[in-house]
PDB file of N, CA and C in Angstrom:
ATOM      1  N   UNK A   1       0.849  -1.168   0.000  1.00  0.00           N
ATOM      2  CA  UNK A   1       0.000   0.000   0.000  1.00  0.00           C
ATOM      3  C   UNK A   1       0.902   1.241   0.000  1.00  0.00           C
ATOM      4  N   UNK A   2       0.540   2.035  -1.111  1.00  0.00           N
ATOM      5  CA  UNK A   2       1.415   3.771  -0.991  1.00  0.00           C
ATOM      6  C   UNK A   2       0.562   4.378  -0.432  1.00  0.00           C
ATOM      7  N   UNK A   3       1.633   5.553  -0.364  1.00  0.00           N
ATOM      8  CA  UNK A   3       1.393   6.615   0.623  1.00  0.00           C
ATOM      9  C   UNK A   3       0.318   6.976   0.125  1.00  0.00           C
ATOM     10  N   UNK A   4       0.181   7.286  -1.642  1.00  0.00           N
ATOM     11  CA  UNK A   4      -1.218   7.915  -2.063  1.00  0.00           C
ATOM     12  C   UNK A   4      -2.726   6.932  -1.501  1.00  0.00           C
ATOM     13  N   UNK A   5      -2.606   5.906  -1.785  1.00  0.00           N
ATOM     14  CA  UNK A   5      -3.344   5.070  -1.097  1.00  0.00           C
ATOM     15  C   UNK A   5      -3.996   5.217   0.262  1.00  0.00           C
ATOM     16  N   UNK A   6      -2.774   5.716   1.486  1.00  0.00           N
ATOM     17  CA  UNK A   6      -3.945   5.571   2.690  1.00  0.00           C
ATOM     18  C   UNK A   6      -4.012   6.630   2.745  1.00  0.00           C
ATOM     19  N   UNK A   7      -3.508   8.007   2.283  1.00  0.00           N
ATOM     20  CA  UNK A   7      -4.301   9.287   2.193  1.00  0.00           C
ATOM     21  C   UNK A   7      -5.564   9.505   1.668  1.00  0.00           C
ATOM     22  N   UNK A   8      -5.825   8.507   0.153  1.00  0.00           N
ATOM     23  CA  UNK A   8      -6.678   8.443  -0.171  1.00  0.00           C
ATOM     24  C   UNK A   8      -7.661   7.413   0.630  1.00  0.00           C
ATOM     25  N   UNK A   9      -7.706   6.809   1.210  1.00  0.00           N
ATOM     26  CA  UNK A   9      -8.554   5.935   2.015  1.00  0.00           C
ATOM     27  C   UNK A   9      -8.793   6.688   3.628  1.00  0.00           C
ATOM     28  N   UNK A  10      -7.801   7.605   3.950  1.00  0.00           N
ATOM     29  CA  UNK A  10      -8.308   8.597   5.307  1.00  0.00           C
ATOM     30  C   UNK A  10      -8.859   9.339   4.422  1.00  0.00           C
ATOM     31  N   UNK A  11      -8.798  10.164   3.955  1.00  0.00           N
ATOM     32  CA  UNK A  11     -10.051  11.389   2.873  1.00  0.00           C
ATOM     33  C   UNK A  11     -11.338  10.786   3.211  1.00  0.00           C
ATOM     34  N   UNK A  12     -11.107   9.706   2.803  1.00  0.00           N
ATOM     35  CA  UNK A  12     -12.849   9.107   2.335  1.00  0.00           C
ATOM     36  C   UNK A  12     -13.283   8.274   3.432  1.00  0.00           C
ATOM     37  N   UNK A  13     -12.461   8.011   4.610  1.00  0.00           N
ATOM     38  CA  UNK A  13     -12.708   8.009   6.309  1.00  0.00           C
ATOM     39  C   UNK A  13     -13.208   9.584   6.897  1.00  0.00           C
ATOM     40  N   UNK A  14     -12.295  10.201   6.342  1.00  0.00           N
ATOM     41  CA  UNK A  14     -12.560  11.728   6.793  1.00  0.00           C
ATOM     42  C   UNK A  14     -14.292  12.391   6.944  1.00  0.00           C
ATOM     43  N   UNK A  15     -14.674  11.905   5.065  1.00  0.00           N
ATOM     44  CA  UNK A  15     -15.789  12.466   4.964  1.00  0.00           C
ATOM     45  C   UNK A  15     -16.478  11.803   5.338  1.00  0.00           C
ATOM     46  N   UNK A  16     -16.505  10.828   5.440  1.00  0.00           N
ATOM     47  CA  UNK A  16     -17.600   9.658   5.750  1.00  0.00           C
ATOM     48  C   UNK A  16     -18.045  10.243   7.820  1.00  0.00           C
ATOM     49  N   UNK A  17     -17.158  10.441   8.595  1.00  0.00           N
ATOM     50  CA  UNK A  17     -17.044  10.739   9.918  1.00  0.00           C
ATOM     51  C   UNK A  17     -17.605  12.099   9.825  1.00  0.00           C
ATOM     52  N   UNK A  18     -17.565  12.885   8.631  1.00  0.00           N
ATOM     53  CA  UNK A  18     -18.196  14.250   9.188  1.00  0.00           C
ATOM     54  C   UNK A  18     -19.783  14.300   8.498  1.00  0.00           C
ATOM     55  N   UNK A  19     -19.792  13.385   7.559  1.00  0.00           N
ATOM     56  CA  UNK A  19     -21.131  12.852   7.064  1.00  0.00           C
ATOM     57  C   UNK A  19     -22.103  12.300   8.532  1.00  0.00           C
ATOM     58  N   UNK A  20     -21.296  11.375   9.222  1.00  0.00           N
ATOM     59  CA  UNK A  20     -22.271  10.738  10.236  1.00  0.00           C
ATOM     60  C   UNK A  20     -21.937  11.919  11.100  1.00  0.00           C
ATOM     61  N   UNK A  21     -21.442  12.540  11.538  1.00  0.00           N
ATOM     62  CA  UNK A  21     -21.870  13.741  12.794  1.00  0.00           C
ATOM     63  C   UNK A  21     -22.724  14.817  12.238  1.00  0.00           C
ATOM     64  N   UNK A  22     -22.761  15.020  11.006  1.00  0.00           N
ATOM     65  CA  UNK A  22     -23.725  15.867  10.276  1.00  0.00           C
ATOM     66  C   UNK A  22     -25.299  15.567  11.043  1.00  0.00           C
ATOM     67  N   UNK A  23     -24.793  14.098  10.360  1.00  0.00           N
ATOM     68  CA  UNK A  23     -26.364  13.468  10.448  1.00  0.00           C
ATOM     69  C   UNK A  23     -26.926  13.384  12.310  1.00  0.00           C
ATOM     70  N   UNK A  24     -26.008  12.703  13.271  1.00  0.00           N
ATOM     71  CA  UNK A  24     -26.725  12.514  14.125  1.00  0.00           C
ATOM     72  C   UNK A  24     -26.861  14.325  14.754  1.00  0.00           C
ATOM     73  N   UNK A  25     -26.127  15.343  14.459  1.00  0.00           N
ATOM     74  CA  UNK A  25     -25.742  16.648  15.100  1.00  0.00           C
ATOM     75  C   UNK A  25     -27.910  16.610  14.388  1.00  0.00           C
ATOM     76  N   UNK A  26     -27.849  16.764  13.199  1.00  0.00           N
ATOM     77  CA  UNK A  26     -29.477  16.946  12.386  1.00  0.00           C
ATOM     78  C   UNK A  26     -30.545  16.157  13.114  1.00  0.00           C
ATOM     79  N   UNK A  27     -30.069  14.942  13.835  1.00  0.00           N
ATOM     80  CA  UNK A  27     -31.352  14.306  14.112  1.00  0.00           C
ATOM     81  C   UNK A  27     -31.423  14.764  15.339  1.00  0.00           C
ATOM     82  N   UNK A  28     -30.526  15.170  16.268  1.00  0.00           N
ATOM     83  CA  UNK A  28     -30.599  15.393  18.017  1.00  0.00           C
ATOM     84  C   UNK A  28     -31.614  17.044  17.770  1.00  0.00           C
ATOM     85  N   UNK A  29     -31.089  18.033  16.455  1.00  0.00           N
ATOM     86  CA  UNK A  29     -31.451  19.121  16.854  1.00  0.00           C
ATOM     87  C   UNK A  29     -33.361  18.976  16.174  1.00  0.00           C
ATOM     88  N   UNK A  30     -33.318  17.964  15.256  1.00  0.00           N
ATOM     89  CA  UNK A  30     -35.253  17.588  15.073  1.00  0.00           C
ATOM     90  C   UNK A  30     -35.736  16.888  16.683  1.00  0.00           C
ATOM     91  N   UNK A  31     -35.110  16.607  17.230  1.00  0.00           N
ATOM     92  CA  UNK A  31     -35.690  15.723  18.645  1.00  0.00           C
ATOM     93  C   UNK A  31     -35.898  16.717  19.374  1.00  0.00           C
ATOM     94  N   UNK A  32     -34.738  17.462  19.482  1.00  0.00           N
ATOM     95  CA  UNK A  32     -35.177  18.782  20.062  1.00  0.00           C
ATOM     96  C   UNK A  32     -35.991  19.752  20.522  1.00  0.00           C
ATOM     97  N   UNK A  33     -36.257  19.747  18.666  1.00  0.00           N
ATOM     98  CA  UNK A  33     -37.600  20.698  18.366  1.00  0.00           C
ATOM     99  C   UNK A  33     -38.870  20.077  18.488  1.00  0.00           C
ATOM    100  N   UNK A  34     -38.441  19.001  18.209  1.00  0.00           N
ATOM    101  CA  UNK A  34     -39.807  18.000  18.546  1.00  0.00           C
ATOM    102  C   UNK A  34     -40.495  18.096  20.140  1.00  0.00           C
ATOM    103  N   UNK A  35     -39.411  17.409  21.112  1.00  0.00           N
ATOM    104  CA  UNK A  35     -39.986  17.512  22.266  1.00  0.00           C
ATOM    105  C   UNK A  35     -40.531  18.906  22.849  1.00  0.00           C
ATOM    106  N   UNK A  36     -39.767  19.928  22.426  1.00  0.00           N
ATOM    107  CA  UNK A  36     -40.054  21.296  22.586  1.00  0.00           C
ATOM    108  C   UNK A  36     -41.397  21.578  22.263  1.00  0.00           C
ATOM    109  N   UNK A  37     -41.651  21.197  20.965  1.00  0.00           N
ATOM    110  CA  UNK A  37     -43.400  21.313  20.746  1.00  0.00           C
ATOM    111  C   UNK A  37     -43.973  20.674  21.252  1.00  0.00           C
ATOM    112  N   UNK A  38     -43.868  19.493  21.966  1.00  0.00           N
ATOM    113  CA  UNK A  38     -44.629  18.880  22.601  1.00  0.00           C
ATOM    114  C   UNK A  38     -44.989  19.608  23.900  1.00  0.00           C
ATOM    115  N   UNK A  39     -43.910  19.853  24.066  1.00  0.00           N
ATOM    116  CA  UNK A  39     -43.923  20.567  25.933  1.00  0.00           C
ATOM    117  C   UNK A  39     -44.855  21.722  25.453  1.00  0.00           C
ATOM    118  N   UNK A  40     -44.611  22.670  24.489  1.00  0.00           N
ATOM    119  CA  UNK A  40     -45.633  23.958  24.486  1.00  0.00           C
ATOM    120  C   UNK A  40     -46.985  23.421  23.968  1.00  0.00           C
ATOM    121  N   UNK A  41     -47.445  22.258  23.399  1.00  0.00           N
ATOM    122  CA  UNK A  41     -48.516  21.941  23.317  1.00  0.00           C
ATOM    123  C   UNK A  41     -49.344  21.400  24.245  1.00  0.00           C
ATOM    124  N   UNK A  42     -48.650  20.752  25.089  1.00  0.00           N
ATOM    125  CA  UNK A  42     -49.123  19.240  26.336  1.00  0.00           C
ATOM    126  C   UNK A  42     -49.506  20.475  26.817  1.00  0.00           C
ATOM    127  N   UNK A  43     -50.657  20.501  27.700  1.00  0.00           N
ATOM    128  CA  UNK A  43     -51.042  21.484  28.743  1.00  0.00           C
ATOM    129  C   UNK A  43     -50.944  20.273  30.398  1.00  0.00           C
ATOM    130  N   UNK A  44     -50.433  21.174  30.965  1.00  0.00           N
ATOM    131  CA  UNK A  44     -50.240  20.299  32.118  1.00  0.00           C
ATOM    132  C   UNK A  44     -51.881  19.838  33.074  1.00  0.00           C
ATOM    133  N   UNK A  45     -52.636  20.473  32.909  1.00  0.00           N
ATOM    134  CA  UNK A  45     -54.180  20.546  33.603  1.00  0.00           C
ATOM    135  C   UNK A  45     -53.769  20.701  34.862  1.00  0.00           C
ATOM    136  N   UNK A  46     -53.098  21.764  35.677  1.00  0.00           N
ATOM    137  CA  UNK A  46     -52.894  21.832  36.833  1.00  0.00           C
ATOM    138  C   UNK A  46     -53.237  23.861  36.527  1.00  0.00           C
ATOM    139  N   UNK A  47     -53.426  24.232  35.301  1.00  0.00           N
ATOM    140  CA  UNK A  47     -53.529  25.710  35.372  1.00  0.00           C
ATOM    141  C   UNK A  47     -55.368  25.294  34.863  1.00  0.00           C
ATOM    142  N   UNK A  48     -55.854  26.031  35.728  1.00  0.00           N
ATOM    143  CA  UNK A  48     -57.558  26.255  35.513  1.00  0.00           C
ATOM    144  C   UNK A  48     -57.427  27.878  34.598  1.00  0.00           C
ATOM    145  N   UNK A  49     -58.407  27.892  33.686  1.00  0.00           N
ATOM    146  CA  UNK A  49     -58.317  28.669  32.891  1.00  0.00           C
ATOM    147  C   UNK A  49     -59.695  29.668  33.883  1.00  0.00           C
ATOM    148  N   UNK A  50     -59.722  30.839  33.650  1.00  0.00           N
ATOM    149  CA  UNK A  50     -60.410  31.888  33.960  1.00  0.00           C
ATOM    150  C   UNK A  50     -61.827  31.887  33.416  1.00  0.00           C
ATOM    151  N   UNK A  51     -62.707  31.863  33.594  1.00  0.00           N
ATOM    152  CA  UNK A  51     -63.901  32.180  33.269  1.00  0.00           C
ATOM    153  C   UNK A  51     -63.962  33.293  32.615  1.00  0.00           C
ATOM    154  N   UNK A  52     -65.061  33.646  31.309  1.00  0.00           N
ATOM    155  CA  UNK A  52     -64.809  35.079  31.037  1.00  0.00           C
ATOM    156  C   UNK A  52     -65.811  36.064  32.329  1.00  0.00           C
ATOM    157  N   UNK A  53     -65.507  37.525  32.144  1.00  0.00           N
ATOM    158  CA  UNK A  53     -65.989  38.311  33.069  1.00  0.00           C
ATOM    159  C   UNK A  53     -67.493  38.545  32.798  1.00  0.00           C
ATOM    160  N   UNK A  54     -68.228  38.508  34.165  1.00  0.00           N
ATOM    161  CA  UNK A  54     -69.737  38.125  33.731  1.00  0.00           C
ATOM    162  C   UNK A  54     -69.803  40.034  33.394  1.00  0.00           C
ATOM    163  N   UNK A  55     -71.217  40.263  33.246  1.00  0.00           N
ATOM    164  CA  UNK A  55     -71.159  41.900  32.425  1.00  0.00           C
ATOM    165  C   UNK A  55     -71.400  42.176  33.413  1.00  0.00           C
ATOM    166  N   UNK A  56     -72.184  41.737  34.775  1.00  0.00           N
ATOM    167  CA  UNK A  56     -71.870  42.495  35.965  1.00  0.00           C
ATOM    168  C   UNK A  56     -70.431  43.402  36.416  1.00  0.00           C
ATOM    169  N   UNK A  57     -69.737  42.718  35.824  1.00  0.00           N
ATOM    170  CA  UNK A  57     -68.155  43.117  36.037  1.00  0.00           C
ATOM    171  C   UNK A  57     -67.634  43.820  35.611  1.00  0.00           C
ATOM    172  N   UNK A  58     -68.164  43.969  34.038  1.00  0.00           N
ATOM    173  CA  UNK A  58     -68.114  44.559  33.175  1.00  0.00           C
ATOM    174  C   UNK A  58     -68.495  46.308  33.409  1.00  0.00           C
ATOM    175  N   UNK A  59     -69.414  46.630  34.301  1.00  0.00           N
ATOM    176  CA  UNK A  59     -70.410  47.337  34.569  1.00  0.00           C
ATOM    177  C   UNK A  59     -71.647  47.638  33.875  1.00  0.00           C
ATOM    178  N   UNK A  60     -72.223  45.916  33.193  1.00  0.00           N
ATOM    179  CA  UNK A  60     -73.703  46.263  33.075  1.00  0.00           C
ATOM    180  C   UNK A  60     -74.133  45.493  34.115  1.00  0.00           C
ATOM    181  N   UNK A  61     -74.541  46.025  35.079  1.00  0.00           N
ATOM    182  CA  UNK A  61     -75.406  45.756  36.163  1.00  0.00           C
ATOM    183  C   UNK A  61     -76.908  45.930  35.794  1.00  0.00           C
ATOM    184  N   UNK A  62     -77.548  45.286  36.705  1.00  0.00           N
ATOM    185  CA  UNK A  62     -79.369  45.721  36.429  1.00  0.00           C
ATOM    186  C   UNK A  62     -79.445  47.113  36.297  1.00  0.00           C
ATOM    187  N   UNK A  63     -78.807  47.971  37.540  1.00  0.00           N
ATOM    188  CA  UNK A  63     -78.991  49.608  37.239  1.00  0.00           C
ATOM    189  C   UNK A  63     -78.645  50.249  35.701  1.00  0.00           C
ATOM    190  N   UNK A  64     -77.362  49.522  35.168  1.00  0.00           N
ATOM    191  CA  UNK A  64     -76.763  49.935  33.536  1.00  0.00           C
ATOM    192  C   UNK A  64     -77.784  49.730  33.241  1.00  0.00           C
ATOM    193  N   UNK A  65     -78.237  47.979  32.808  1.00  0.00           N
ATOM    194  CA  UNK A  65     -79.794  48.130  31.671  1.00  0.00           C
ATOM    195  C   UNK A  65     -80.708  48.624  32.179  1.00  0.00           C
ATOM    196  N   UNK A  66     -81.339  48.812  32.953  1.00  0.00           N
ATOM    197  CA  UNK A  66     -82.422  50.065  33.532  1.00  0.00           C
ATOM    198  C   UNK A  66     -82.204  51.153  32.700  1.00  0.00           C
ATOM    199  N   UNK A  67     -81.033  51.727  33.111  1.00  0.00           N
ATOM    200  CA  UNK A  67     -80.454  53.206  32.339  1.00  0.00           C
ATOM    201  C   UNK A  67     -80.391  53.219  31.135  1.00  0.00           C
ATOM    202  N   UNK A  68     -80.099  51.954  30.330  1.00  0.00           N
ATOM    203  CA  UNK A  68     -79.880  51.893  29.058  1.00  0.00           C
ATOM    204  C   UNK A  68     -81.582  51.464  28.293  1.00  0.00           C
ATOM    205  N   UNK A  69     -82.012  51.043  29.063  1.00  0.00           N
ATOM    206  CA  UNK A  69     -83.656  50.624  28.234  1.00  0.00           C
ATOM    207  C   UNK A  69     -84.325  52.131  28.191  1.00  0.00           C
ATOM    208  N   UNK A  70     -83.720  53.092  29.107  1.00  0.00           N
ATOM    209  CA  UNK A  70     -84.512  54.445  29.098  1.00  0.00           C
ATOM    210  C   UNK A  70     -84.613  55.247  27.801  1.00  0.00           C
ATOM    211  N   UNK A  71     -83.286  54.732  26.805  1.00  0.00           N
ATOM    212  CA  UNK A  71     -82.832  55.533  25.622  1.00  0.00           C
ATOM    213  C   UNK A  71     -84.011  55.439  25.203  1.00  0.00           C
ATOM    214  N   UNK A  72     -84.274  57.095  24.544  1.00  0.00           N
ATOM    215  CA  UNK A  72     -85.347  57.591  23.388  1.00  0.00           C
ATOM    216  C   UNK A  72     -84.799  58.598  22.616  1.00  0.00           C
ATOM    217  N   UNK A  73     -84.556  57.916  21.435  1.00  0.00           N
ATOM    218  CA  UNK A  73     -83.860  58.800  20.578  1.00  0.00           C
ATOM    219  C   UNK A  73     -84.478  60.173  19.948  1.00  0.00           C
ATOM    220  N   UNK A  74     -85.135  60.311  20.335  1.00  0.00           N
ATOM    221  CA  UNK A  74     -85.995  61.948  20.088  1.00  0.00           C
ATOM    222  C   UNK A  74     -85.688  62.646  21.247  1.00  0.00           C
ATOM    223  N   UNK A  75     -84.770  62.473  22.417  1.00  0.00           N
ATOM    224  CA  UNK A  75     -84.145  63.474  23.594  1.00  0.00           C
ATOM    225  C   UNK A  75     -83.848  64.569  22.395  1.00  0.00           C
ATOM    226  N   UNK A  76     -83.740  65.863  23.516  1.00  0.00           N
ATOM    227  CA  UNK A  76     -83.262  67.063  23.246  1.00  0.00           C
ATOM    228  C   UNK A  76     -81.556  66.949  23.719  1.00  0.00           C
ATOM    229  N   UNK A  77     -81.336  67.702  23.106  1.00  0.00           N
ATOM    230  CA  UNK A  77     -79.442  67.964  22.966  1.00  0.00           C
ATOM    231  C   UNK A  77     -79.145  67.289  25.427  1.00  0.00           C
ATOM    232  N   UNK A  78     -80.503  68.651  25.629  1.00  0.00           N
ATOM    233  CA  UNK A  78     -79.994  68.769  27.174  1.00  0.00           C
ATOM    234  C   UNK A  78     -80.587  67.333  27.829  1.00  0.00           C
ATOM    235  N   UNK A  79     -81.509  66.316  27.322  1.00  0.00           N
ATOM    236  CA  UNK A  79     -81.804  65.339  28.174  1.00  0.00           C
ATOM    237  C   UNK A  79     -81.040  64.312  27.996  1.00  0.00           C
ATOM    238  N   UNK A  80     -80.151  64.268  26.497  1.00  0.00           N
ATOM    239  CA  UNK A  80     -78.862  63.357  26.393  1.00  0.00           C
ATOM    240  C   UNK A  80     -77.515  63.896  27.199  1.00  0.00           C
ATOM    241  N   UNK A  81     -77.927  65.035  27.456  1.00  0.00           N
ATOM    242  CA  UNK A  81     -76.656  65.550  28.576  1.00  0.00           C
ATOM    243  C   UNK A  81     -76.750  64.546  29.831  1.00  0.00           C
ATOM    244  N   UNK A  82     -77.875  64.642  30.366  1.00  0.00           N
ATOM    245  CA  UNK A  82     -78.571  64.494  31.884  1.00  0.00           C
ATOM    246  C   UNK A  82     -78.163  62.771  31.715  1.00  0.00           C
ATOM    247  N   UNK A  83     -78.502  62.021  30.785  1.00  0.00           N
ATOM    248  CA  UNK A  83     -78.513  60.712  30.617  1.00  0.00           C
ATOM    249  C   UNK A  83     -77.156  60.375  30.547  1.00  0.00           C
ATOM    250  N   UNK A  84     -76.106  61.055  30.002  1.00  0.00           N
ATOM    251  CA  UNK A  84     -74.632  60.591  29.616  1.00  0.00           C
ATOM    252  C   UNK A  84     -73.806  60.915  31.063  1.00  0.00           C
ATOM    253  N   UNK A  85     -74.341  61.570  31.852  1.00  0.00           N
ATOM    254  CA  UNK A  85     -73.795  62.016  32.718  1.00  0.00           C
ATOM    255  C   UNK A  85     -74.180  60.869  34.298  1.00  0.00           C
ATOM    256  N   UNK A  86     -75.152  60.626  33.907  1.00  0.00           N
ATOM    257  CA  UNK A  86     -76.089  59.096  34.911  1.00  0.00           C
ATOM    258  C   UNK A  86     -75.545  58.145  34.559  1.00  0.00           C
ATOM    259  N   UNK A  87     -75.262  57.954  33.285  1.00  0.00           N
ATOM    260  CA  UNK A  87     -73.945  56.440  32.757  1.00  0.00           C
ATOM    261  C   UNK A  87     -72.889  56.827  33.036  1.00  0.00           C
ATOM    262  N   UNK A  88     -71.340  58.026  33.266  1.00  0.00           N
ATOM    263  CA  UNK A  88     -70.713  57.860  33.520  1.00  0.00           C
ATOM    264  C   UNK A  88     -70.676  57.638  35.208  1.00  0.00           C
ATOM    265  N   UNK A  89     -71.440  58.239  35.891  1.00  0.00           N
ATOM    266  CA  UNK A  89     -71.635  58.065  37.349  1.00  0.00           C
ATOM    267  C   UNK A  89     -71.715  56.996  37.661  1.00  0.00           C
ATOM    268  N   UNK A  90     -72.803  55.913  37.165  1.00  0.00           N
ATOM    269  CA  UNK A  90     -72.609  54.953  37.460  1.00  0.00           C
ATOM    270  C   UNK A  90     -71.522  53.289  36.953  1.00  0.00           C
ATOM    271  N   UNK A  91     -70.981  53.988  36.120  1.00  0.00           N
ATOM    272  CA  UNK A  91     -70.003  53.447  35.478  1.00  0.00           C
ATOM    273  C   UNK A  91     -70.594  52.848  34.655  1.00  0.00           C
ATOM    274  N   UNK A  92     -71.367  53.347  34.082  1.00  0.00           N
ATOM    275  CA  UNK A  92     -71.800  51.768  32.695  1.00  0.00           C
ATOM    276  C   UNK A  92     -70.803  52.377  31.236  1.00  0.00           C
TER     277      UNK A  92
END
């Protein structure tokens, strides 16, 4: 065996070794990403999710729709004053 010989036979050891670390370096970083999505998908069921806010909360209370069933759109300029001013007071 010459010298050209096992140079040429480490070369093609060479690539072959950076071929397989290519590959497993590619498959560890898909496992990776894989388990990663799993974890942000899996919900653990130990977090209770929130209810939405009832409109009481909101500030339509019975007093809001009271106030709000009163609307008559034929008010004068000054009785939509009087009315806008009873909804911000009471927070609706």
């Amino acid at each position: 065996m010459s010298i050209e010989d096992v140079a040429e036979t480490a070369d093609v050891w060479s690539k072959a070794i950076k071929k397989i670390v290519a590959a497993i370096g590619a498959a560890v970083v898909a496992l990776i990403a894989a388990v990663s999505g799993v974890m942000v998908l899996w919900s653990s069921g130990s977090e209770v999710e929130e209810p939405p806010p009832l409109l009481a909360d909101m500030g339509y209370g019975p007093q809001c729709s009271q106030l709000y069933n009163t609307i008559d759109h034929t008010w004068t300029e000054g009785q939509w004053v009087v009315w806008e001013r009873l909804r911000k007071d009471m927070g609706c």
